[in-house]
Protein backbone atom coordinates (compact mmCIF):
# COMPACT_ATOMS: atom_id res chain seq x y z
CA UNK A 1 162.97 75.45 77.22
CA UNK A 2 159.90 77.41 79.16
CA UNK A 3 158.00 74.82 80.69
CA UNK A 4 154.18 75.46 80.45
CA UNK A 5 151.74 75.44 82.44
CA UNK A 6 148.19 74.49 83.35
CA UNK A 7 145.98 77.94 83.31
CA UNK A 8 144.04 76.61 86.41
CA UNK A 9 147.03 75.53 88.27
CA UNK A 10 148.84 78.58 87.33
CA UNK A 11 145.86 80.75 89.09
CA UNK A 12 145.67 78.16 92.13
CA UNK A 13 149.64 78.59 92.75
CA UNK A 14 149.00 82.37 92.50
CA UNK A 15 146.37 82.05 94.65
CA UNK A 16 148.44 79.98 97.51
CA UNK A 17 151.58 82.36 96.98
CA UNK A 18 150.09 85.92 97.12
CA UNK A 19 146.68 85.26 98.92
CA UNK A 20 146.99 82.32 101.55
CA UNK A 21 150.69 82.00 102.52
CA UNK A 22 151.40 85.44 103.42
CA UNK A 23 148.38 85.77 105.50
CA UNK A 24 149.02 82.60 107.41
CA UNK A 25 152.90 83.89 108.00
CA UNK A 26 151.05 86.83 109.64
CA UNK A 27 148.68 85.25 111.30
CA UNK A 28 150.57 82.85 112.85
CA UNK A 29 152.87 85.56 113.68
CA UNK A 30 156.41 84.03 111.57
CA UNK A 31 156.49 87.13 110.15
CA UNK A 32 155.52 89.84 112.66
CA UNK A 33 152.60 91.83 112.54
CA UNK A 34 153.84 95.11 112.74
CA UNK A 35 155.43 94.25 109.08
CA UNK A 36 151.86 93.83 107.44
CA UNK A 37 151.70 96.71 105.65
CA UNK A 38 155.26 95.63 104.08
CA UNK A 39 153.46 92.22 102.93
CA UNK A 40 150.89 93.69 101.50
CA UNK A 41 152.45 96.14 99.62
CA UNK A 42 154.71 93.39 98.51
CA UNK A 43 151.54 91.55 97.76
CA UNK A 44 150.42 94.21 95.51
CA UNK A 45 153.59 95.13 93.60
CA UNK A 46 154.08 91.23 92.55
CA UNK A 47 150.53 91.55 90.91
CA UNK A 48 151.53 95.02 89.04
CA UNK A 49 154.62 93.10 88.04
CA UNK A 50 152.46 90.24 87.03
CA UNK A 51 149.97 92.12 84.77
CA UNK A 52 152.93 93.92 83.21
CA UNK A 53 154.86 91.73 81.67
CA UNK A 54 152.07 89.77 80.53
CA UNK A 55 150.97 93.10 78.99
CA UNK A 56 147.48 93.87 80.41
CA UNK A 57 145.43 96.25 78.74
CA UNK A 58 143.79 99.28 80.65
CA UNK A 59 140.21 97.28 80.12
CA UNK A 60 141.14 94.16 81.15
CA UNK A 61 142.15 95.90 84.76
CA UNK A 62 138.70 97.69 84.78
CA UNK A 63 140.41 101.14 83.88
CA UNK A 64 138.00 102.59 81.17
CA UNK A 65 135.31 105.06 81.23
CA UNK A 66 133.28 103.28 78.43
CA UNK A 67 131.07 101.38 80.80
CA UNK A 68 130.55 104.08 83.28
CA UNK A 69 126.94 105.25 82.59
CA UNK A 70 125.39 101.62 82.73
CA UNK A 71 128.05 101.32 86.00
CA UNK A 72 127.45 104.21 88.05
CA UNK A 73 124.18 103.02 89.09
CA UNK A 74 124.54 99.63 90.58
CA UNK A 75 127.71 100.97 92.46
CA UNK A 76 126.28 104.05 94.02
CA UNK A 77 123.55 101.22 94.97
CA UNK A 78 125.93 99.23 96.58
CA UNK A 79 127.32 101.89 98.59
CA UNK A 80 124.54 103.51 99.79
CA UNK A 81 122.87 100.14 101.24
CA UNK A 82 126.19 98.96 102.17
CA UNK A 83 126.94 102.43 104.79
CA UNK A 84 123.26 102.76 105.27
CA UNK A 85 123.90 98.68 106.66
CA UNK A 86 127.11 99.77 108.53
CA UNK A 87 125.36 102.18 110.41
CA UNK A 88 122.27 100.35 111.53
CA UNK A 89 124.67 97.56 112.44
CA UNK A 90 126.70 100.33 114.75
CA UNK A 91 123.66 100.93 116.12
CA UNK A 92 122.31 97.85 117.10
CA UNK A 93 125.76 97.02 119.41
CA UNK A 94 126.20 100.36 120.61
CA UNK A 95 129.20 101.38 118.44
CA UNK A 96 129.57 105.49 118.19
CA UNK A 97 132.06 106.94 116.03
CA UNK A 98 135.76 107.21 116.87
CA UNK A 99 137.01 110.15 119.03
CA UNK A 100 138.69 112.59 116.82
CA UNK A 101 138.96 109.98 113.68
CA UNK A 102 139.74 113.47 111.80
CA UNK A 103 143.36 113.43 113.35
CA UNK A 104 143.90 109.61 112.72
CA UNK A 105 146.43 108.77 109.87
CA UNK A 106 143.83 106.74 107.75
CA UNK A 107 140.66 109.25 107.31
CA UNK A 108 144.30 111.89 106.40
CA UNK A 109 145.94 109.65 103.84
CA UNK A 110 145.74 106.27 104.42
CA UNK A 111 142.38 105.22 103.25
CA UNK A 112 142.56 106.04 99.64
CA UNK A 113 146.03 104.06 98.53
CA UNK A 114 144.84 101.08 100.99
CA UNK A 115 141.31 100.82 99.35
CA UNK A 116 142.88 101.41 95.25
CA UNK A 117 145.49 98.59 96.21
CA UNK A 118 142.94 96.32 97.81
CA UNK A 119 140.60 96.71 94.62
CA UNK A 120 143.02 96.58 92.32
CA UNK A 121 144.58 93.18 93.06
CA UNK A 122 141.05 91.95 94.42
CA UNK A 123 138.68 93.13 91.34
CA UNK A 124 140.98 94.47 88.71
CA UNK A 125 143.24 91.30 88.77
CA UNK A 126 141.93 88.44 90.69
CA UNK A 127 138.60 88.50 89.01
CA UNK A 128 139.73 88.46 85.44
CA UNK A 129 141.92 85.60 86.75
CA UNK A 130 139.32 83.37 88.15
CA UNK A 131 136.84 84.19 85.02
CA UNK A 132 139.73 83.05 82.75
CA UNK A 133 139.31 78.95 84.93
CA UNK A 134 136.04 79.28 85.35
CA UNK A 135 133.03 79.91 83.91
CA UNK A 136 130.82 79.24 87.03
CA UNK A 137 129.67 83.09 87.84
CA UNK A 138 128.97 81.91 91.59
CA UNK A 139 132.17 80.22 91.64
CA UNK A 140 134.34 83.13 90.57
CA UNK A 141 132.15 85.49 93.07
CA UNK A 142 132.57 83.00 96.00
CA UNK A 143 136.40 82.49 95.74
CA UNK A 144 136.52 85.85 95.34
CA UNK A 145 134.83 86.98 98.40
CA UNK A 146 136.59 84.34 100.31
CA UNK A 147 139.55 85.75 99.09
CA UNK A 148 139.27 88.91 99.82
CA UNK A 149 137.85 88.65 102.89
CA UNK A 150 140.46 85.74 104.12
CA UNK A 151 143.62 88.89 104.87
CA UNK A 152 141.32 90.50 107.55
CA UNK A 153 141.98 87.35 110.07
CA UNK A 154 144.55 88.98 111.10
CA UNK A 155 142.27 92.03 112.86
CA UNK A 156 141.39 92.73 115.92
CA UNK A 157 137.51 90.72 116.26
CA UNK A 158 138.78 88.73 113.03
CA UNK A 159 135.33 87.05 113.56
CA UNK A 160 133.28 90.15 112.88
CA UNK A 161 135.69 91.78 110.46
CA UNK A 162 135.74 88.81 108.05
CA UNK A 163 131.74 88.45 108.18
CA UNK A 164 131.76 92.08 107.21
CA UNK A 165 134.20 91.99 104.16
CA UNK A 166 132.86 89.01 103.02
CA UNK A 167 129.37 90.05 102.64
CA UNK A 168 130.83 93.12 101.28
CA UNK A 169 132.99 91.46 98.71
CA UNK A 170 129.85 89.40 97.48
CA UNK A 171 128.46 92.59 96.74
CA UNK A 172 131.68 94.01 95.20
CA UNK A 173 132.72 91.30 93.33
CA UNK A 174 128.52 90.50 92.07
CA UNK A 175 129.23 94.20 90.83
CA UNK A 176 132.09 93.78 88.86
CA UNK A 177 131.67 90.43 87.20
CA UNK A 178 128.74 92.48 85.42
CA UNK A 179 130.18 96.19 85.35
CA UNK A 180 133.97 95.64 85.59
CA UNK A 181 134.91 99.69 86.40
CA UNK A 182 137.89 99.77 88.75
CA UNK A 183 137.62 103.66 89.13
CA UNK A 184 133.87 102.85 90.99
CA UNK A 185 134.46 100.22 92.91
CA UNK A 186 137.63 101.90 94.28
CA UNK A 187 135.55 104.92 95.08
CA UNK A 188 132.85 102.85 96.56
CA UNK A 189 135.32 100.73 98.19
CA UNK A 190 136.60 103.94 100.12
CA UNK A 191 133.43 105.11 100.98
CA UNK A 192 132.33 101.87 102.99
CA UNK A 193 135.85 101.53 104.14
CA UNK A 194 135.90 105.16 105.61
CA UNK A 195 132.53 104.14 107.48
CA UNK A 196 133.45 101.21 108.87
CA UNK A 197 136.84 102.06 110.43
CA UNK A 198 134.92 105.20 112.01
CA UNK A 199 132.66 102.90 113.86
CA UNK A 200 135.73 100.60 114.30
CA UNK A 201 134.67 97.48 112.42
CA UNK A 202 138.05 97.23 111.12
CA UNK A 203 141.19 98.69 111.73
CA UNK A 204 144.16 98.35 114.67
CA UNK A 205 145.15 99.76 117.50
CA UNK A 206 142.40 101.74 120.26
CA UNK A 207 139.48 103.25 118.66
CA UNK A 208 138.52 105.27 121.45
C-alpha cells in the first residue's frame, strides 16, 4: 500500500535532501570538495528522474516558445542591468578581468552545461514546486533565492559570492514566476555567469 504524502512536506523533504544536506556534507568537508561537481550532477539527475516519472510536460519545465515575445524583454532587461552591475561592482574594488580566461576550461565548455543544470533544477523545477505549496509570490521568490544562492557557501569569499547570487536569483526567479521560459533564463543565466567568473566573483582555484 503507497503511503501518501503531504504536498508541502513532500517539497520540504526534497528541499532538505537535494538542496541543504548535500551542501552542508561539502561544506563541512564529509564529503570532499574536490567531489562537488559529482554532487551536483547527482543533484541534478535525481530532479530529471523526479520530473520523469511523474511525467512533466515540456511547459511545466519552462521549455516552450509560446511565451517568448512577452519574455524576451524583461530577460534581456535583467541581463543587461545585471553585467552592467557586475562591472561597476569590479570596478569599485579594483577587480580586472582574469589573465587569459580564454584558455580556462569554463569560458571553453564549462559554462553552458553548469548554467542549463543550475536553471533547470533552480527555475524549471524548484519554482513550479514551491508555487504548487504556496501561493505567497514573495514567499516562493525568497525560498527560491535562498535556495539557490545557499550551494555557493562553499566558494572561495562565500560571503560575497552568496550576496551576489542571491540578489541575482531575486531577479531570476521575480522573472520567471511571471515569464516562466527556461531557454531565456538559461541564456541570461550564462551571460551574467560568464561575467562574473571573468572578474572572479565566483569560481575556484587562482584567478590571476
Amino acid at each position: 500500500m503507497l503511503i501518501k504524502i503531504n504536498p508541502r512536506i513532500k517539497v520540504i523533504i526534497e528541499i532538505l535532501l537535494l538542496f541543504i544536506a548535500p551542501i552542508l556534507l561539502l561544506y563541512f568537508q564529509i564529503i570532499p570538495l574536490q567531489y562537488r561537481f559529482l554532487v551536483l550532477t547527482t543533484i541534478f539527475f535525481v530532479v530529471v528522474f523526479i520530473t520523469f516519472i511523474e511525467k512533466w510536460n515540456l511547459k511545466q519545465l519552462g521549455i516552450r516558445v509560446d511565451n517568448l515575445k512577452e519574455a524576451v524583454i524583461p530577460y534581456l532587461a535583467l541581463t543587461f542591468v545585471g553585467g552592467v552591475g557586475i562591472i561597476f561592482l569590479a570596478a569599485i574594488l579594483g577587480r580586472h578581468p582574469m589573465d587569459n580566461w580564454w584558455t580556462k576550461a569554463h569560458f571553453q565548455y564549462l559554462f553552458i552545461p553548469i548554467s542549463f543544470t543550475q536553471e533547470f533544477v533552480f527555475r524549471g523545477f524548484l519554482i513550479p514546486r514551491l508555487k504548487s505549496v504556496s501561493a505567497s509570490i514573495p514567499l516562493v521568490i525568497l525560498v527560491n533565492s535562498l535556495l539557490y544562492a545557499f550551494p555557493h557557501i562553499i566558494y572561495p569569499l562565500p560571503a560575497l559570492s552568496l550576496a551576489m547570487t542571491f540578489i541575482a536569483g531575486i531577479g531570476w526567479a521575480t522573472i520567471y514566476y511571471f515569464y516562466p521560459n527556461l531557454l531565456l533564463v538559461f541564456i541570461s543565466h550564462m551571460a551574467l555567469n560568464l561575467i562574473a567568473v571573468l572578474f572572479c566573483f565566483v569560481g575556484f582555484g587562482n584567478c590571476y
